[in-house]
Protein backbone atom coordinates (compact mmCIF):
# COMPACT_ATOMS: atom_id res chain seq x y z
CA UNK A 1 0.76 144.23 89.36
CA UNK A 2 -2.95 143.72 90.09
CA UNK A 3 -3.98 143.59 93.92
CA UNK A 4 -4.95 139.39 93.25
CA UNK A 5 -1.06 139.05 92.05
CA UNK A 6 0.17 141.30 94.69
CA UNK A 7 -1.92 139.21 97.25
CA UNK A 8 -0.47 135.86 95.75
CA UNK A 9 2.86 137.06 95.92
CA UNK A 10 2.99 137.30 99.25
CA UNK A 11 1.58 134.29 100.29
CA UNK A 12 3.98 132.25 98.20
CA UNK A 13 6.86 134.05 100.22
CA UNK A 14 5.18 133.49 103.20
CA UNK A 15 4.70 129.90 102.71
CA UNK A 16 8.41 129.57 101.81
CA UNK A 17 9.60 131.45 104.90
CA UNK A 18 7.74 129.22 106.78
CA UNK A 19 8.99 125.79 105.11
CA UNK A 20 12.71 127.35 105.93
CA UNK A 21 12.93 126.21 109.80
CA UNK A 22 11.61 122.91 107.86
CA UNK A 23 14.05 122.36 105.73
CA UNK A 24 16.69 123.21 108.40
CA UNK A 25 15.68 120.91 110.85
CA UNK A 26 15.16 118.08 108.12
CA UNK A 27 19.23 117.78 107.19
CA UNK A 28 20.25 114.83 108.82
CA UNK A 29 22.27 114.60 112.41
CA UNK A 30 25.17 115.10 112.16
CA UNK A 31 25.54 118.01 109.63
CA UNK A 32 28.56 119.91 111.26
CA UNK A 33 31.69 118.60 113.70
CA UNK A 34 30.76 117.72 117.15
CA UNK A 35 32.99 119.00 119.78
CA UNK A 36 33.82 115.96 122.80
CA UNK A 37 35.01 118.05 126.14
CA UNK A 38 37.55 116.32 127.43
CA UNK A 39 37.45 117.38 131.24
CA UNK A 40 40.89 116.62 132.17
CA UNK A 41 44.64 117.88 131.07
CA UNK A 42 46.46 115.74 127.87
CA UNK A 43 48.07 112.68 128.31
CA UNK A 44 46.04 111.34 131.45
CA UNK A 45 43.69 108.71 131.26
CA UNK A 46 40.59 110.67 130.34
CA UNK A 47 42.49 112.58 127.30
CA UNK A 48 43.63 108.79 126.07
CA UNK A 49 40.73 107.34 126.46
CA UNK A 50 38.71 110.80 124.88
CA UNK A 51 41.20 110.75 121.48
CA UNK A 52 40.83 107.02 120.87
CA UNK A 53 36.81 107.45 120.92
CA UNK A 54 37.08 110.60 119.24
CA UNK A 55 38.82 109.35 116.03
CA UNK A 56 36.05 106.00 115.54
CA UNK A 57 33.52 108.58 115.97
CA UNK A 58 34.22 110.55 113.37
CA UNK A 59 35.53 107.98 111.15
CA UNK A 60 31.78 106.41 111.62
CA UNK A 61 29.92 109.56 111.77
CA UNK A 62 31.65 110.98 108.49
CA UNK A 63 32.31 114.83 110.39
CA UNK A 64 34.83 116.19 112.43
CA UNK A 65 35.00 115.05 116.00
CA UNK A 66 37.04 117.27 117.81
CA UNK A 67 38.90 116.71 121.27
CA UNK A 68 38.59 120.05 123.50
CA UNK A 69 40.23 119.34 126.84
CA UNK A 70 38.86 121.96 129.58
CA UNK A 71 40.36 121.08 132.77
CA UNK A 72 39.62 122.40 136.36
CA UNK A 73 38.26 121.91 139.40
CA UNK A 74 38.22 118.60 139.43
CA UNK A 75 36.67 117.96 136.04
CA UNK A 76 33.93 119.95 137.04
CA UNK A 77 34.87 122.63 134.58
CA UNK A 78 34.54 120.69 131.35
CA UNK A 79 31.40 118.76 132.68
CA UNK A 80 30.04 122.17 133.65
CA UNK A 81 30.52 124.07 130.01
CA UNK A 82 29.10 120.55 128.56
CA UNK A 83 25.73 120.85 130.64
CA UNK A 84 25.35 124.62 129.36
CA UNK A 85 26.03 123.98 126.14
CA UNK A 86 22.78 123.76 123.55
CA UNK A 87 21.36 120.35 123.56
CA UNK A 88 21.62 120.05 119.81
CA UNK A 89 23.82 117.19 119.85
CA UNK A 90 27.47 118.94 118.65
CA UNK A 91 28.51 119.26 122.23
CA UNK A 92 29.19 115.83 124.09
CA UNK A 93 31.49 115.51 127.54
CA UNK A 94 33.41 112.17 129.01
CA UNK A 95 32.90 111.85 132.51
CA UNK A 96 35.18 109.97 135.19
CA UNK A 97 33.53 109.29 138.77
CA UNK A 98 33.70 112.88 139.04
CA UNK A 99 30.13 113.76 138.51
CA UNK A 100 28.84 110.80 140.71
CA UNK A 101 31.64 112.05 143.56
CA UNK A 102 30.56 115.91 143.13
CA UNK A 103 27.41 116.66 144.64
CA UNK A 104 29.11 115.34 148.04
CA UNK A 105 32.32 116.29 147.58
CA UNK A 106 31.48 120.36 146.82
CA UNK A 107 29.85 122.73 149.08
CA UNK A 108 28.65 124.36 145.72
CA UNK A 109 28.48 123.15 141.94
CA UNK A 110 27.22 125.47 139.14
CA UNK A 111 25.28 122.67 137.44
CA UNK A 112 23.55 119.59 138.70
CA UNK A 113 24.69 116.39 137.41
CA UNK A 114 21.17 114.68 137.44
CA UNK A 115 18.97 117.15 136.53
CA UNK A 116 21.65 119.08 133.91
CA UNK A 117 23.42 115.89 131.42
CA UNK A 118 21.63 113.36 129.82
CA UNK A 119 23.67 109.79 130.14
CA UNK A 120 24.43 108.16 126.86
CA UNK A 121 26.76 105.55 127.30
CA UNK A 122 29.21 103.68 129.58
CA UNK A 123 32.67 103.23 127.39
CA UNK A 124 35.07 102.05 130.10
CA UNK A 125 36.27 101.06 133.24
CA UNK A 126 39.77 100.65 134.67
CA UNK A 127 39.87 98.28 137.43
CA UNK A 128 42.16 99.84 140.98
CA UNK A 129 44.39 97.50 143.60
CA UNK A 130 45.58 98.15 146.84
CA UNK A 131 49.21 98.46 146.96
CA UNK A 132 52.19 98.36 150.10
CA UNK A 133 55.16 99.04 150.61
CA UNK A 134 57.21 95.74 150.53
CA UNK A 135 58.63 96.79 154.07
CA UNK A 136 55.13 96.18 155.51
CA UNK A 137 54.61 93.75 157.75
CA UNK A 138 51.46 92.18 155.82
CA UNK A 139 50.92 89.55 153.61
CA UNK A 140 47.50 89.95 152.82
CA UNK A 141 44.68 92.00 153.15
CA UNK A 142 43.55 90.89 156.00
CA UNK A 143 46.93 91.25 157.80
CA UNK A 144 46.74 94.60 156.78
CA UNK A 145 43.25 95.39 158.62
CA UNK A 146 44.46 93.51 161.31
CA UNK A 147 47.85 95.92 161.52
CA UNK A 148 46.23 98.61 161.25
CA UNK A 149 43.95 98.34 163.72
CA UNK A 150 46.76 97.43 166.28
CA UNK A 151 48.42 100.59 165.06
CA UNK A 152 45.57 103.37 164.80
CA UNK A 153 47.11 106.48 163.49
CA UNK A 154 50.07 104.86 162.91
CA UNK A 155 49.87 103.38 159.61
CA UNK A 156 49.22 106.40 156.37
CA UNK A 157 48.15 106.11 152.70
CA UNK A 158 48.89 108.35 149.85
CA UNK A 159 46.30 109.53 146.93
CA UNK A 160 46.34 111.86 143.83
CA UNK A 161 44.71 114.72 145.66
CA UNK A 162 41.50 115.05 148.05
CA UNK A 163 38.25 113.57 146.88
CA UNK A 164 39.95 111.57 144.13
CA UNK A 165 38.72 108.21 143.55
CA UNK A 166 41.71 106.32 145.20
CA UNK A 167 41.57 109.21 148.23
CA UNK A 168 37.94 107.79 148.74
CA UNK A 169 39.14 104.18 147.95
CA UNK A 170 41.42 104.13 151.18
CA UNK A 171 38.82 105.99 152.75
CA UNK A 172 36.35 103.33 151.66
CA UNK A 173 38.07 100.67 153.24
CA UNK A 174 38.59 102.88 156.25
CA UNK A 175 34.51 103.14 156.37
CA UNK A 176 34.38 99.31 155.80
CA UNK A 177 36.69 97.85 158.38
CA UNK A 178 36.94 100.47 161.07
CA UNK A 179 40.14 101.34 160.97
CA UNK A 180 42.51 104.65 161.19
CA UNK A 181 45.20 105.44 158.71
CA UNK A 182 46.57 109.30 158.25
CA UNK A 183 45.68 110.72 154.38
CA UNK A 184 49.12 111.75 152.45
CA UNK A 185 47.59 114.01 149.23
CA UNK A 186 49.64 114.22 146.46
CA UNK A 187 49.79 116.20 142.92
CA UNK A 188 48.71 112.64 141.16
CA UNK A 189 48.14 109.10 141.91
CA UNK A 190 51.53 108.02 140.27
CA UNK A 191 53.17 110.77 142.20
CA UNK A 192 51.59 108.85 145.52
CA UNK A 193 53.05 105.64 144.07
CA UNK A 194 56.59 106.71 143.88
CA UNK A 195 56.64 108.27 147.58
CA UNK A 196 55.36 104.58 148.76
CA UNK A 197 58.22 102.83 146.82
CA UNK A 198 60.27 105.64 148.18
CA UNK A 199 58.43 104.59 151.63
CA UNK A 200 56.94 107.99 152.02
CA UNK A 201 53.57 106.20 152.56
CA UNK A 202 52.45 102.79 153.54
CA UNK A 203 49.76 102.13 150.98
CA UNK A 204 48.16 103.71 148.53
CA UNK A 205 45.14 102.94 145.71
CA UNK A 206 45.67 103.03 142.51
CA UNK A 207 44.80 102.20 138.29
CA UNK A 208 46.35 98.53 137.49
CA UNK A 209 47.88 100.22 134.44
CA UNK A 210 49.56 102.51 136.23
CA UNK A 211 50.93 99.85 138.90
CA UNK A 212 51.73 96.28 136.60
CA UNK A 213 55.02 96.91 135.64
CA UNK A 214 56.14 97.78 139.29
CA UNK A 215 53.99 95.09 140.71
CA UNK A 216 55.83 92.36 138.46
CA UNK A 217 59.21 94.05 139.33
CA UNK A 218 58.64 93.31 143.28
CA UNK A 219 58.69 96.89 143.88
CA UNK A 220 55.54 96.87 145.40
CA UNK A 221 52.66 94.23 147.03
CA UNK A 222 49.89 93.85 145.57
CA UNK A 223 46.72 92.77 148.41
CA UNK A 224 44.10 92.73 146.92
CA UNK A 225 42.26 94.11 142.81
CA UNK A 226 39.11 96.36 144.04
CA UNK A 227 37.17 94.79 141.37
CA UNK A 228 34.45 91.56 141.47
CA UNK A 229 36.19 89.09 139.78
CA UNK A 230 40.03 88.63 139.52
CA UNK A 231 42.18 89.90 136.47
CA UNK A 232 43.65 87.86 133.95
CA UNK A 233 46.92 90.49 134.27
CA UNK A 234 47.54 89.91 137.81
CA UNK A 235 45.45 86.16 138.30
CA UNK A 236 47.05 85.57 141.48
CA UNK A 237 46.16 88.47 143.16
CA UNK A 238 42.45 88.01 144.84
CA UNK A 239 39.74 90.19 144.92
CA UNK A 240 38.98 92.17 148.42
CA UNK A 241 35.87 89.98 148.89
CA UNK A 242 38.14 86.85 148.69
CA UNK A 243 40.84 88.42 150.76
CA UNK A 244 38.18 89.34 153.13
CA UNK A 245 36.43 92.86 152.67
CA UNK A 246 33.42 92.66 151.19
CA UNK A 247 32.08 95.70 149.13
CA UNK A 248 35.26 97.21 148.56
CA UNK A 249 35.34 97.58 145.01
CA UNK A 250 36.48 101.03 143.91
CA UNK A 251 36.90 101.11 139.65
CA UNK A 252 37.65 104.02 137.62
CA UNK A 253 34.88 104.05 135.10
CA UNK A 254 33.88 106.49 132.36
CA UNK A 255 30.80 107.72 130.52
CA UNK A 256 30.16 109.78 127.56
CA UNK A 257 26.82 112.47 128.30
CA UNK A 258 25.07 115.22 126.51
CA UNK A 259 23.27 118.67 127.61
CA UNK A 260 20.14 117.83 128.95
CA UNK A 261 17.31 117.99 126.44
CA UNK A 262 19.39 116.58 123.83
CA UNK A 263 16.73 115.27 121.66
CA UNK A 264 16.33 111.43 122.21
CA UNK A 265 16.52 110.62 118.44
CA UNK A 266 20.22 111.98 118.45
CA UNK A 267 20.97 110.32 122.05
CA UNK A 268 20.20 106.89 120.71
CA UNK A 269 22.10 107.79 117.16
CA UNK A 270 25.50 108.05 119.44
CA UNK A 271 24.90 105.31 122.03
CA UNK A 272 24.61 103.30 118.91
CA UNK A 273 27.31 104.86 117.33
CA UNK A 274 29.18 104.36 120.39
CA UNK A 275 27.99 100.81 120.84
CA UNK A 276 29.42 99.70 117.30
CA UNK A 277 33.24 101.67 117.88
CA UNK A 278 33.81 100.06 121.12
CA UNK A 279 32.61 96.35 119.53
CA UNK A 280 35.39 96.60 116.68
CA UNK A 281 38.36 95.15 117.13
CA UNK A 282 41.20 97.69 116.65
CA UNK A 283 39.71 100.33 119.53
CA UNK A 284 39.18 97.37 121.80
CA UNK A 285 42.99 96.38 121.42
CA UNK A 286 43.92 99.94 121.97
CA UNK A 287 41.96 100.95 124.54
CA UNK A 288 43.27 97.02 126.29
CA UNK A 289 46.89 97.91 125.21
CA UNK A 290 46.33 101.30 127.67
CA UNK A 291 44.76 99.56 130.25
CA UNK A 292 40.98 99.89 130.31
CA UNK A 293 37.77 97.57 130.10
CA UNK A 294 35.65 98.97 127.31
CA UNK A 295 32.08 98.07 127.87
CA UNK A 296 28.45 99.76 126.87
CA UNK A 297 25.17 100.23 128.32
CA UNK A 298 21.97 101.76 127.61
CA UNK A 299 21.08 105.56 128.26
CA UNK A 300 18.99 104.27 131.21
CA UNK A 301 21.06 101.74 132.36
CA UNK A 302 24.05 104.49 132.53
CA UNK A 303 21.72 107.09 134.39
CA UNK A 304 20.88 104.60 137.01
CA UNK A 305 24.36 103.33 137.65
CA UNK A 306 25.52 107.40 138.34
CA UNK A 307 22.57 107.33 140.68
CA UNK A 308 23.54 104.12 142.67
CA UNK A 309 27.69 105.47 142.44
CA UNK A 310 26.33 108.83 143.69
CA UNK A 311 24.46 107.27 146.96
CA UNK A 312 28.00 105.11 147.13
CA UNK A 313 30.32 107.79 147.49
CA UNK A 314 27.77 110.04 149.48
CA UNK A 315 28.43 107.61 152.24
CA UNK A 316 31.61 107.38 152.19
CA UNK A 317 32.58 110.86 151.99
CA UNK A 318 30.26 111.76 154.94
CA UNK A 319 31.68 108.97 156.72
CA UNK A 320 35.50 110.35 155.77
CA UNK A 321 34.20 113.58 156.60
CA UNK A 322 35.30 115.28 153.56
CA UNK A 323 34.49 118.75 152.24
CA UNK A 324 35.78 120.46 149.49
CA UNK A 325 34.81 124.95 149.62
């Protein structure tokens, strides 16, 4: 072969080992399955609410959408390995309150939930109410701030476990109203139920879902739903602004996020992807059957609204004085 031929030779090959990275990055998104972290155990909210997402996804997206549920620490585990995984796009993580609680909550967190996840979508929200004990002496939510602050120390409400949403919930309304109550942690929120039926506890936050069928049994009182409006489950039950606290609204929403530096091409791809699942029909009836509120938002809107949760709970926490080593 002549030097010229030689000399051509190589240029073709190195013109097509540079079009290679081309031609990779030109297949389409998504090429492979997408793994969804799924920061809490199965069969809790988070895992029912993950699977039911998971299989529209990948019915829409035409790959594999796989559930991986790494629990720990709160959630922070799962949200952790999500915000070190490669922003490519195949790694995606459903967040409760937990990453807006967090920063406050921890002494130290390996990743920063800011600066470390890009926000791609709002999915749901499950709205909390303020249960007693039928033996308590009050009617109403007012009645009950009123007792209590006749009775500091005296009256005590039960939660899931320290720094979970309905821990701060009672401790929000502590903040709000100046009263004292004494903190009864639990292994779970429905675990705190059942010792305040058993009358273990006074009063105790907690998930509607988890609460309607022993609210319509007369088990338990219902005050007041810690949401804005009222609920068309429980319509005579009022709000806590109407029953006379204002700003204590405490819902358990959730958000699906990507490693930071996810390109924005792919994070509008899946908030639209997510935007046309949660408008059909048969997810919203099964996410409704289970309890929850689906709803969307933009990327923006949901980095804004962690922002605004985040200053929320800071306040409260440093007001309960919580810490978590």
């Amino acid at each position: 072969m002549s030097i010229i031929r030689r000399f051509a030779a190589v240029i073709l090959l190195a013109a097509f080992a540079a079009g290679l990275p081309a031609v990779a990055q030109a297949q389409p998104y998504p090429s492979k399955q997408i793994r969804f972290i799924l920061p809490f155990p199965p069969g809790g909210p988070t895992d029912l609410l993950g699977r039911a997402i998971t299989q529209k996804l990948a019915a829409q997206l035409g790959v594999p959408v796989i559930a991986d549920n790494r629990p720990g620490a709160g959630g922070n585990l799962g949200i952790e390995l999500a915000a070190k995984s490669p922003p490519d796009g195949y790694t995606i993580v459903l967040s409760s309150p937990t990453i807006a609680i967090s920063p406050s909550l921890y002494a130290k967190m390996n990743y920063d939930p800011i600066r470390d996840l890009a926000p791609i979508s709002l999915v749901a929200v499950i709205p909390n109410v303020l249960l007693v004990h039928p033996s308590v002496p009050a009617k109403t939510l007012k009645e009950f701030v009123a007792l209590a602050r006749k009775n500091p120390g005296k009256l005590n409400y039960g939660s899931g476990g320290v720094g979970t949403s309905n821990h701060l919930g009672s401790e929000m309304l502590k903040s709000l109203t100046g009263i004292d109550m004494v903190h009864v942690p639990f292994k779970g929120s429905n675990d705190a139920m059942i010792n305040m039926m058993g009358g273990q506890v006074d009063s105790v936050v907690i998930g509607v879902p988890s609460a309607l069928q022993q609210i319509k049994a007369g088990r338990v009182r219902p005050l007041a739903v810690l949401s804005k409006e009222r609920l068309p489950y429980l319509p005579d039950v009022p709000t806590a602004a109407e029953a006379g606290v204002r700003d204590f609204e405490v819902s358990t929403w959730y958000g699906i996020l990507a490693p930071a530096g996810t390109p924005r091409e792919i994070i509008t791809r899946l908030n639209g992807e997510l935007h046309k699942a949660l408008a059909s029909a048969d997810l919203r009836e099964r996410l409704q059957a289970g309890g929850f509120d689906p709803l969307t938002s933009t990327p923006e809107q949901f980095a804004e609204f962690i922002k605004l949760e985040t200053v929320r709970w800071a306040k409260v926490i440093k007001a309960a004085k919580v810490k978590v080593e």
